[in-house]
Protein backbone atom coordinates (compact mmCIF):
# COMPACT_ATOMS: atom_id res chain seq x y z
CA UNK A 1 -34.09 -4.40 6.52
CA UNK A 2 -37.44 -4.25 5.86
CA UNK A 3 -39.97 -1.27 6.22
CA UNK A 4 -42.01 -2.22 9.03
CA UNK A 5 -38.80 -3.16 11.07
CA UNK A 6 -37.54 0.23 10.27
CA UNK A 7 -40.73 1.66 11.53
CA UNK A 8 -40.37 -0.03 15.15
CA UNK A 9 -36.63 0.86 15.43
CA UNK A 10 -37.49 4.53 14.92
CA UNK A 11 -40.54 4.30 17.72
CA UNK A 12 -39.42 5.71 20.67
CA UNK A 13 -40.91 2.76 23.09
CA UNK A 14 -38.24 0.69 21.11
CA UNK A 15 -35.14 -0.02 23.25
CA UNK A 16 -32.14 -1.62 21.42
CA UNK A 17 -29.41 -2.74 23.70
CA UNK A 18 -26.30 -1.72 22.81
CA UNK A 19 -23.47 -4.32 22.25
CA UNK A 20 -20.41 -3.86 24.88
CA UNK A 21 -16.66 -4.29 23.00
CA UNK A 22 -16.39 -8.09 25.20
CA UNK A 23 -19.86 -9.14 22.85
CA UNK A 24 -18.19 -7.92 19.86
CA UNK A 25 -15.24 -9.62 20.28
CA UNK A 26 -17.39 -13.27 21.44
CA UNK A 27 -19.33 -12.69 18.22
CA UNK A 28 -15.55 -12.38 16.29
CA UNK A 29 -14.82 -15.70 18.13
CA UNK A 30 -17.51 -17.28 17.16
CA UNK A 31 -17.47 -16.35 13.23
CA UNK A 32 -20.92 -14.38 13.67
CA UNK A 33 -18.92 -11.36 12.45
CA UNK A 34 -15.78 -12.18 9.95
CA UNK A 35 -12.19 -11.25 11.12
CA UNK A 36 -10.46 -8.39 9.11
CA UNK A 37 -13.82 -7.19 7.46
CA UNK A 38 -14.32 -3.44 7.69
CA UNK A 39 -16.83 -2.88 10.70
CA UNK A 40 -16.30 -0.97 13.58
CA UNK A 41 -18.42 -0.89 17.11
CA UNK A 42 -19.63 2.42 17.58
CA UNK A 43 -22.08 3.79 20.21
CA UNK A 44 -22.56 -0.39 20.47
CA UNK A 45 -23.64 -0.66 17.39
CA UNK A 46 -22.19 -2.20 14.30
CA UNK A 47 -21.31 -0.52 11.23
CA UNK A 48 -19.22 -0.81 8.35
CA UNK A 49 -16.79 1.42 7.31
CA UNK A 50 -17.58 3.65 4.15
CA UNK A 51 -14.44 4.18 2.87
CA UNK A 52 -16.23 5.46 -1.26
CA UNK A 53 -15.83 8.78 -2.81
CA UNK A 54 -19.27 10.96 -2.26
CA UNK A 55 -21.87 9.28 -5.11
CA UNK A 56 -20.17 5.94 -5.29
CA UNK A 57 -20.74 2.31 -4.02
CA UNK A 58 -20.58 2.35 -0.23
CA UNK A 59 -18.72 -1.14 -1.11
CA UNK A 60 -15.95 0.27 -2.86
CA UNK A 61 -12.71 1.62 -1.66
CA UNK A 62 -11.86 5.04 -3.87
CA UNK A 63 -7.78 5.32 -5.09
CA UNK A 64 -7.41 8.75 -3.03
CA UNK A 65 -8.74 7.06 0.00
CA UNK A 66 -6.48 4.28 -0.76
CA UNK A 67 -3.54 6.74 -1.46
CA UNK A 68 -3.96 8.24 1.99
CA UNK A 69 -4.02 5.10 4.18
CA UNK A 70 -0.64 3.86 2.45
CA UNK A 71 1.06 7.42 2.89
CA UNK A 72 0.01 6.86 6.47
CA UNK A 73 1.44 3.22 7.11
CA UNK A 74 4.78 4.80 5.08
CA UNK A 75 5.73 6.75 8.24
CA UNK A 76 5.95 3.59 10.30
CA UNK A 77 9.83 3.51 10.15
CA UNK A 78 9.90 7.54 11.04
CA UNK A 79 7.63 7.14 14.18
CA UNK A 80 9.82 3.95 15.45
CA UNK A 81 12.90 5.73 17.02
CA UNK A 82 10.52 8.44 18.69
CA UNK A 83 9.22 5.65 20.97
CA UNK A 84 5.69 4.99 19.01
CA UNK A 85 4.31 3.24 15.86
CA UNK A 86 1.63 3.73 13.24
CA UNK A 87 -1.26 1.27 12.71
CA UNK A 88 -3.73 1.73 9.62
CA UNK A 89 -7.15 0.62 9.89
CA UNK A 90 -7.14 -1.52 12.91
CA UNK A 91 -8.95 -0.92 15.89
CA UNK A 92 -8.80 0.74 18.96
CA UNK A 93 -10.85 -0.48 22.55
CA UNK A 94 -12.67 2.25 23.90
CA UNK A 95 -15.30 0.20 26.57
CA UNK A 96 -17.78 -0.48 26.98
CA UNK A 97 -19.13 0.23 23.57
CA UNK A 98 -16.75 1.60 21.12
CA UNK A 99 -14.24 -0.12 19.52
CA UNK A 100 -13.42 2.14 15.95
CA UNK A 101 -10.98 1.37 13.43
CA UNK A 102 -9.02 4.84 12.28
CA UNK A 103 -8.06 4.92 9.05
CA UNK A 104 -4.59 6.05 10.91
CA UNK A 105 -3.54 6.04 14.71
CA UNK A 106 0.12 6.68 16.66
CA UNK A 107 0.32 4.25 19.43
CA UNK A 108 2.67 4.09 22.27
CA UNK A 109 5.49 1.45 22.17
CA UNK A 110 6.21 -0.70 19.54
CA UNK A 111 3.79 -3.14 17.91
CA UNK A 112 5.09 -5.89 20.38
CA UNK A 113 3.63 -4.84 23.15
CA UNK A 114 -0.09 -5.28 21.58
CA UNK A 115 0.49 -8.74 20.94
CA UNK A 116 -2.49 -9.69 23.23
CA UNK A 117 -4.61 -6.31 23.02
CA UNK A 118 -5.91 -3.77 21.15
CA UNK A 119 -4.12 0.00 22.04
CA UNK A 120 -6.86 1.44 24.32
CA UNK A 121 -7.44 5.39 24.64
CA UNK A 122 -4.32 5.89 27.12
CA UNK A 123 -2.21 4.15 24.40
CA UNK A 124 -3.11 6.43 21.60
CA UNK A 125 -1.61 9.62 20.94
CA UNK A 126 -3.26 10.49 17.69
CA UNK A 127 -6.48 9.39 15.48
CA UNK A 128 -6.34 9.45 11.73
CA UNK A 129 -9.74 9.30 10.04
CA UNK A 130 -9.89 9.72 5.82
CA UNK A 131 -12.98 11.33 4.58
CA UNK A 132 -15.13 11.53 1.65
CA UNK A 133 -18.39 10.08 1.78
CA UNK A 134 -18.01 9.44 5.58
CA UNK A 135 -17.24 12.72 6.47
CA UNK A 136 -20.72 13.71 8.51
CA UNK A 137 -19.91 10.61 10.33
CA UNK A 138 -16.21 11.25 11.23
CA UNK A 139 -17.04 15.36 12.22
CA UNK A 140 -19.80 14.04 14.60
CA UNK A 141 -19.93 10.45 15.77
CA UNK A 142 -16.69 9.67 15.61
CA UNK A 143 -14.96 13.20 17.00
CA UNK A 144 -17.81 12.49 19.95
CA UNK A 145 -16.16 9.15 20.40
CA UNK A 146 -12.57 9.91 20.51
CA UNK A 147 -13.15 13.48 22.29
CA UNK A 148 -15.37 11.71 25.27
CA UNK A 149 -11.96 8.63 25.20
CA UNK A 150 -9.75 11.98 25.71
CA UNK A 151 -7.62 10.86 22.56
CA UNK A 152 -5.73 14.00 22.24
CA UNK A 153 -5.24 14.74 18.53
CA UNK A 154 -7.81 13.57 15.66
CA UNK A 155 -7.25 14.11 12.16
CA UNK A 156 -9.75 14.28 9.73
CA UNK A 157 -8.17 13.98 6.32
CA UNK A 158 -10.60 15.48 4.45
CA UNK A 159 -10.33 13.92 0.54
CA UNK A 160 -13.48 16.68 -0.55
CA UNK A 161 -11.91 20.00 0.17
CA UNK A 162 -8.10 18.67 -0.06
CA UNK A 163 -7.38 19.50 3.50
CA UNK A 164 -6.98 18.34 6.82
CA UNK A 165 -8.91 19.22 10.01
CA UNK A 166 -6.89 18.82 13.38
CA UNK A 167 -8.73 18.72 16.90
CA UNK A 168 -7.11 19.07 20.00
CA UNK A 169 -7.82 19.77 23.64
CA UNK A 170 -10.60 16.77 24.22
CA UNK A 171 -13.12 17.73 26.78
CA UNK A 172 -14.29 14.57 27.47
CA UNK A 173 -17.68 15.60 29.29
CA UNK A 174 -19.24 17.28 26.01
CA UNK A 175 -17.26 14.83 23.59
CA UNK A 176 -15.84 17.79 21.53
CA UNK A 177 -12.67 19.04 21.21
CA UNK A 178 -11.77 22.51 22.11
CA UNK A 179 -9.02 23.79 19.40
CA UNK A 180 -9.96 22.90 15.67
CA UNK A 181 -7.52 24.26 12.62
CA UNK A 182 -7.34 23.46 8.96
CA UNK A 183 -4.05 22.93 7.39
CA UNK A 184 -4.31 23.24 4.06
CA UNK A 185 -2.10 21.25 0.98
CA UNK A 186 0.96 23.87 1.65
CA UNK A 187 1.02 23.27 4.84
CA UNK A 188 2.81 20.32 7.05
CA UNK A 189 1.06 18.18 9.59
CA UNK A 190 2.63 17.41 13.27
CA UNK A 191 2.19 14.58 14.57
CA UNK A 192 2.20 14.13 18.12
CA UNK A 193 4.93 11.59 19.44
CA UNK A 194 6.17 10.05 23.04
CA UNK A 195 7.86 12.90 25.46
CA UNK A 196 6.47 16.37 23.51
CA UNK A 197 8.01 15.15 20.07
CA UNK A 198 6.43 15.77 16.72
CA UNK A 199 7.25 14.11 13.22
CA UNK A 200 6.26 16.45 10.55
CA UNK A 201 4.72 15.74 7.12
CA UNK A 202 3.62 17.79 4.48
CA UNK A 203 -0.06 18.06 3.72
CA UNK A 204 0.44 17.32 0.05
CA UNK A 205 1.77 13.82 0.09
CA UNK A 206 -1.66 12.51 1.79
CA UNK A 207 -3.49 13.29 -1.70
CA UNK A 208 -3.12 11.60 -4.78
């Protein structure tokens, strides 16, 4: 982007029109934006994922992030007979203008019944989000996003300080969450499931 286009976007007379999820998904269609890369649509804008340690290429994926997302896709087979499923890094419709990709998420039902959607916010019991060099973006953006979609539970697997941050109680009006703890490696995780269940796993086995 060049430095006179970044001037305009930062005037305040500019007005960029934010892209609704149907747009995104035309421009998917369409091959303007490649199937199965890492972007996202947030706020109606779109961005791809940083999934790097802090100090690295934004490009890369780091091994603990890595490490994470397949400890996460490992409880698939423990969240099946509690009525639910796991899904790693696909997205979630939130219209008009968000359509994230968790790292992590616990749908409703089994992956069948999303053969023709994406899980939308009264699907998903619980958001997963690993952090390291996108963790500003995942406290604030995203936590507005999923808080104002009244997604219950979001996780925020924090890879810098070895811990993970839990919200719940969205308010939906402020886009904040009104309980926030920190588990730390000792501790165990519980993830919400169908009909007040939990499945439990211990902190430790999300870090490499």
């Amino acid at each position: 982007m060049t430095t006179s286009l970044l001037r305009e976007l930062q005037d305040d007379r500019t007005r960029l029109m934010p892209l609704t999820v149907r747009q995104y998904h035309q421009m998917i269609a369409a091959g303007i934006v490649p199937e199965g890369e890492p972007y996202e649509l947030l706020d109606g804008q779109l961005l791809r994922k940083d999934r790097s340690a802090t100090g690295e290429d934004p490009m890369t994926v780091s091994h603990q992030h890595a490490w994470a997302v397949k400890a996460l896709a490992r409880l698939g087979t423990k969240f099946e007979p509690l009525g639910c499923h796991v899904q790693t890094q696909q997205p979630i419709t939130l219209p008009p203008h968000q359509e994230p990709e968790p790292d992590g998420a616990v749908i409703a039902g089994s992956e069948e019944d999303y053969r023709d959607r994406h899980p939308g916010p009264r699907d998903v019991l619980c958001v997963v989000e690993v952090a390291d060099a996108s963790l500003r973006r995942d406290r604030t953006t995203k936590l507005r996003i999923y808080a104002s979609a009244g997604i219950g539970t979001y996780l925020i697997v924090n890879l810098r300080d070895r811990c993970v941050e839990v919200h719940t109680g969205p308010i939906r009006r402020s886009g904040r969450y009104r309980d926030v703890k920190v588990l730390a490696v000792a501790d165990a995780i519980a993830f919400p499931a169908p009909a007040g269940k939990v499945l439990e796993l211990p902190v430790r086995r999300l870090f490499a």
